[in-house]
C-alpha atoms as a PDB file:
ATOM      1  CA  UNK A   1     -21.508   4.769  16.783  1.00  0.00           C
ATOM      2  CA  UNK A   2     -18.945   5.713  14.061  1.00  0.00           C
ATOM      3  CA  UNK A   3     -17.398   2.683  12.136  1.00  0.00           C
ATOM      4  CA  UNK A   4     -14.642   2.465  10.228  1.00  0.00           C
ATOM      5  CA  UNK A   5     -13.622  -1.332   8.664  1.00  0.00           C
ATOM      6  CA  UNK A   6     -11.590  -2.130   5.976  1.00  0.00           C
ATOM      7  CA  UNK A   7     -11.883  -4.766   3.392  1.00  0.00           C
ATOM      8  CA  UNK A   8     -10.314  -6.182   0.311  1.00  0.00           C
ATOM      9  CA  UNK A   9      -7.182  -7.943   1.496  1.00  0.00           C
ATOM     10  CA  UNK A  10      -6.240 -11.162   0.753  1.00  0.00           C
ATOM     11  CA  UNK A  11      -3.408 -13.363  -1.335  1.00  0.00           C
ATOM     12  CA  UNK A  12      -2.083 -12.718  -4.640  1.00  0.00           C
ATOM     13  CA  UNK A  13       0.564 -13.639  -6.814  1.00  0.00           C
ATOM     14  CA  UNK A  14       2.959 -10.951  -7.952  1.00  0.00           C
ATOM     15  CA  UNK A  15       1.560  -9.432 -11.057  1.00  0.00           C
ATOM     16  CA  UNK A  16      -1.937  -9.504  -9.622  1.00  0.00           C
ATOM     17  CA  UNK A  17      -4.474  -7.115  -8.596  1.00  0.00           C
ATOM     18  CA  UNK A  18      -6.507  -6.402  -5.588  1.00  0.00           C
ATOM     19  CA  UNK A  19      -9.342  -3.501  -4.693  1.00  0.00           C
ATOM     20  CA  UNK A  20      -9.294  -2.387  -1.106  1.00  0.00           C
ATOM     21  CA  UNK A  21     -12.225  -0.777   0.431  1.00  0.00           C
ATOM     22  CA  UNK A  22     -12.776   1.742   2.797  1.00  0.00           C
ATOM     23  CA  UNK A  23     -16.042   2.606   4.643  1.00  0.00           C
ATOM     24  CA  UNK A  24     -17.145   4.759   7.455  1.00  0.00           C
ATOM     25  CA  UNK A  25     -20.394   4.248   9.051  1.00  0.00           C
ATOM     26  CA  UNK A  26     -22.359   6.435  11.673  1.00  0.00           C
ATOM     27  CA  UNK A  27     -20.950   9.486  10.770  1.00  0.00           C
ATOM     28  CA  UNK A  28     -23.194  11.900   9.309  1.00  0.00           C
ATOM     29  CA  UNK A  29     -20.926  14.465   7.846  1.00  0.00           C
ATOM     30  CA  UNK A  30     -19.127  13.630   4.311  1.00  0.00           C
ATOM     31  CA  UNK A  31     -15.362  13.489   4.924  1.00  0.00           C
ATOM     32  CA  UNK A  32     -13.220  14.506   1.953  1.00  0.00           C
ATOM     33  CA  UNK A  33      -9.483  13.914   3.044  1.00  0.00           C
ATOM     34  CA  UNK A  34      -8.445  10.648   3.747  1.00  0.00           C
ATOM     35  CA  UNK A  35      -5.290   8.459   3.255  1.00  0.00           C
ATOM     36  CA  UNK A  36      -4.040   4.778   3.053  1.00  0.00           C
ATOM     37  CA  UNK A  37      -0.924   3.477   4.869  1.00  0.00           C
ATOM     38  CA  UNK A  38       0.425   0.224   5.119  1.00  0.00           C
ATOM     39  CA  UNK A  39       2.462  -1.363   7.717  1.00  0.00           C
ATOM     40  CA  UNK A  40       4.888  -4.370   6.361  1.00  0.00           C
ATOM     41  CA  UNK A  41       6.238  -6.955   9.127  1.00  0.00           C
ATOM     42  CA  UNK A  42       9.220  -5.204  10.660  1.00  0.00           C
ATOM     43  CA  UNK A  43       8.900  -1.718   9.734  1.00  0.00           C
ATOM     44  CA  UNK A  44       7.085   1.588  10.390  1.00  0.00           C
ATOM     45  CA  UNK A  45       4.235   2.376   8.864  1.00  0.00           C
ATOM     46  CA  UNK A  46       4.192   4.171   5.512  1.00  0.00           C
ATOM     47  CA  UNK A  47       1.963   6.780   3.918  1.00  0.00           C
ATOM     48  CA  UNK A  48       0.758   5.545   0.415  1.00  0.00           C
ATOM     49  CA  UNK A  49      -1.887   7.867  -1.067  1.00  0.00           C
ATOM     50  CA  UNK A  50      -3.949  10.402  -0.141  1.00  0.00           C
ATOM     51  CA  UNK A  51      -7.228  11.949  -1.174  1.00  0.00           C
ATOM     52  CA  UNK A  52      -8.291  15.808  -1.065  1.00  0.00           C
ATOM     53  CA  UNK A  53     -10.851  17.904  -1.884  1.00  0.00           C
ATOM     54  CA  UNK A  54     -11.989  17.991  -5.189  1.00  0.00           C
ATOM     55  CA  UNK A  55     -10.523  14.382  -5.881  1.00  0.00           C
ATOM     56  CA  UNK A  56      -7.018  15.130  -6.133  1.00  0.00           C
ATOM     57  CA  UNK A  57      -4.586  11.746  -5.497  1.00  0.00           C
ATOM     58  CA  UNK A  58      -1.224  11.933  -4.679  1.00  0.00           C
ATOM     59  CA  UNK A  59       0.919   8.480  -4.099  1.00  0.00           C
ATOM     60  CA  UNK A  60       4.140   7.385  -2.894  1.00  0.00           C
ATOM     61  CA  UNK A  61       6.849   6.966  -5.411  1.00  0.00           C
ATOM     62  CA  UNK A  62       6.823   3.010  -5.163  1.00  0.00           C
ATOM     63  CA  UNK A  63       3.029   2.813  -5.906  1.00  0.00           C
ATOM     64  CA  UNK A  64       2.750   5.613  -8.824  1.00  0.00           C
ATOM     65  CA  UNK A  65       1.357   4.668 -11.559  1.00  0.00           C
ATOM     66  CA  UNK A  66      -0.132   0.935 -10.111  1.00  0.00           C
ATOM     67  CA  UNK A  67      -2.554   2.238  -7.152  1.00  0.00           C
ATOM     68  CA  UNK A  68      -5.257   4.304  -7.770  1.00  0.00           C
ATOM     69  CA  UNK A  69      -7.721   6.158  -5.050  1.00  0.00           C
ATOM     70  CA  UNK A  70     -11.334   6.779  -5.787  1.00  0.00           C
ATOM     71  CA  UNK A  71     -14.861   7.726  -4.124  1.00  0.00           C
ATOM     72  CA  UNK A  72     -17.178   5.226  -3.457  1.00  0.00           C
ATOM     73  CA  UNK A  73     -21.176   6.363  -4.301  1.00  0.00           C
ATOM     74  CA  UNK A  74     -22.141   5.822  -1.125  1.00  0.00           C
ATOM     75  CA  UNK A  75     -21.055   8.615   1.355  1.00  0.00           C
ATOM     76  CA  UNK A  76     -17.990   8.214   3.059  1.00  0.00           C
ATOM     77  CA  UNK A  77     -16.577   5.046   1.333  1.00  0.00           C
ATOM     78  CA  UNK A  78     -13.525   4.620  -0.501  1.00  0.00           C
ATOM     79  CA  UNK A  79     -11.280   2.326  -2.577  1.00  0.00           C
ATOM     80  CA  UNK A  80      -7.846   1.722  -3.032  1.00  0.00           C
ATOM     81  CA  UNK A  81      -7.136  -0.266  -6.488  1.00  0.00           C
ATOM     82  CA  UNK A  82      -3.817  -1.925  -6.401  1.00  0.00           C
ATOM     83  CA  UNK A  83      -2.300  -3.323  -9.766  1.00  0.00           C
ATOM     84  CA  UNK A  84       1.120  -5.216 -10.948  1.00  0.00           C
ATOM     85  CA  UNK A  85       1.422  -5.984  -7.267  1.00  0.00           C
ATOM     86  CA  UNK A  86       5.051  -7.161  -5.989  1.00  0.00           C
ATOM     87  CA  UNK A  87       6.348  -8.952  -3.282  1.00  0.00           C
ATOM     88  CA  UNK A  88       7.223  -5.855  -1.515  1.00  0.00           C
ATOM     89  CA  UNK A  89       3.833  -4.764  -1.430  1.00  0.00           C
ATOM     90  CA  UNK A  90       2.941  -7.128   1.312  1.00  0.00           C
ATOM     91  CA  UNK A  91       1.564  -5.415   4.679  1.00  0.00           C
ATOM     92  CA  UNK A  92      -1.219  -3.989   6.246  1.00  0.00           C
ATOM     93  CA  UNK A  93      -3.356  -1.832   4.929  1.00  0.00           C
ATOM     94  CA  UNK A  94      -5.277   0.768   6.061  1.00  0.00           C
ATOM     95  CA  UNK A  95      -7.224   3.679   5.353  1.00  0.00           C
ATOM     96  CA  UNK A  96      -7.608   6.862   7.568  1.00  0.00           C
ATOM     97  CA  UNK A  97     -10.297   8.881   7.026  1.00  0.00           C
ATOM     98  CA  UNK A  98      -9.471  13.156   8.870  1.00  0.00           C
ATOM     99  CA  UNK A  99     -10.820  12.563  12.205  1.00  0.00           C
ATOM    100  CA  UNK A 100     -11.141   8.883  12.407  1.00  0.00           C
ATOM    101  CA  UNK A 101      -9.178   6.726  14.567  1.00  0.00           C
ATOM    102  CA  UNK A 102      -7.182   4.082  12.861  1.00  0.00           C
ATOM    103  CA  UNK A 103      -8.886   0.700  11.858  1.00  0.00           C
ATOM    104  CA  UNK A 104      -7.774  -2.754  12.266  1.00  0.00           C
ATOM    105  CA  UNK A 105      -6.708  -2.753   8.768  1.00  0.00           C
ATOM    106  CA  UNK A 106      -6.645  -5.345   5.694  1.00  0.00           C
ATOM    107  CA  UNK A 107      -4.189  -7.977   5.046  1.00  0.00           C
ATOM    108  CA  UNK A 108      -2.050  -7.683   1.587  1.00  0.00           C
ATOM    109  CA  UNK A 109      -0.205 -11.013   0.801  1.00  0.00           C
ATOM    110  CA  UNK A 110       2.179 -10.505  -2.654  1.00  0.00           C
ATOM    111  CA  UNK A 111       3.309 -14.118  -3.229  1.00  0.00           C
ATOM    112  CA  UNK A 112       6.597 -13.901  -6.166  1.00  0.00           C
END
């Protein structure tokens, strides 16, 4: 059964940093696309990064230069680290691996 969960989340004061994970389980074939959105209360949900082959990030304006994408070792896992956070970074996270259906997401709290 394919898995997807993601992890990280939590509270943090403004300035702070947090490392989101991303893993999928059960899936035998390595996936190399994937992206992280977050939803914040009252709006639509965003695009914020996005992996491609060969490793190549790209980011959303308001995260550039403060979130960085990389490949876990293990197969098909991912992380999103997230520095100088702000307020407006609050939301929910989550990853989306091509061909996976979305996950429950993570929690991201930015307390100023």
């Amino acid at each position: 059964q394919v898995r997807l969960v993601e992890s990280g989340g939590g509270l943090v004061q403004a300035g702070g940093s947090l490392r989101l994970s991303c893993a999928v389980s059960g899936y035998d074939s390595r996936i190399y696309y994937m992206d992280w959105y977050r939803q914040a209360p009252g709006k639509e949900r965003e695009w914020v990064a996005g992996l491609s082959s060969g490793d190549s990030t790209t980011y959303t304006d308001s995260v550039k230069g403060r979130f960085a994408i990389s490949t876990g070792s293990a197969k098909n896992t991912w992380y999103l680290q997230m520095n100088t956070l702000k307020p407006e970074d609050t939301a929910v996270y989550y990853c989306k691996p091509t061909r996976m259906k979305w996950g429950q997401g993570t929690q991201v709290t930015v307390s100023s």
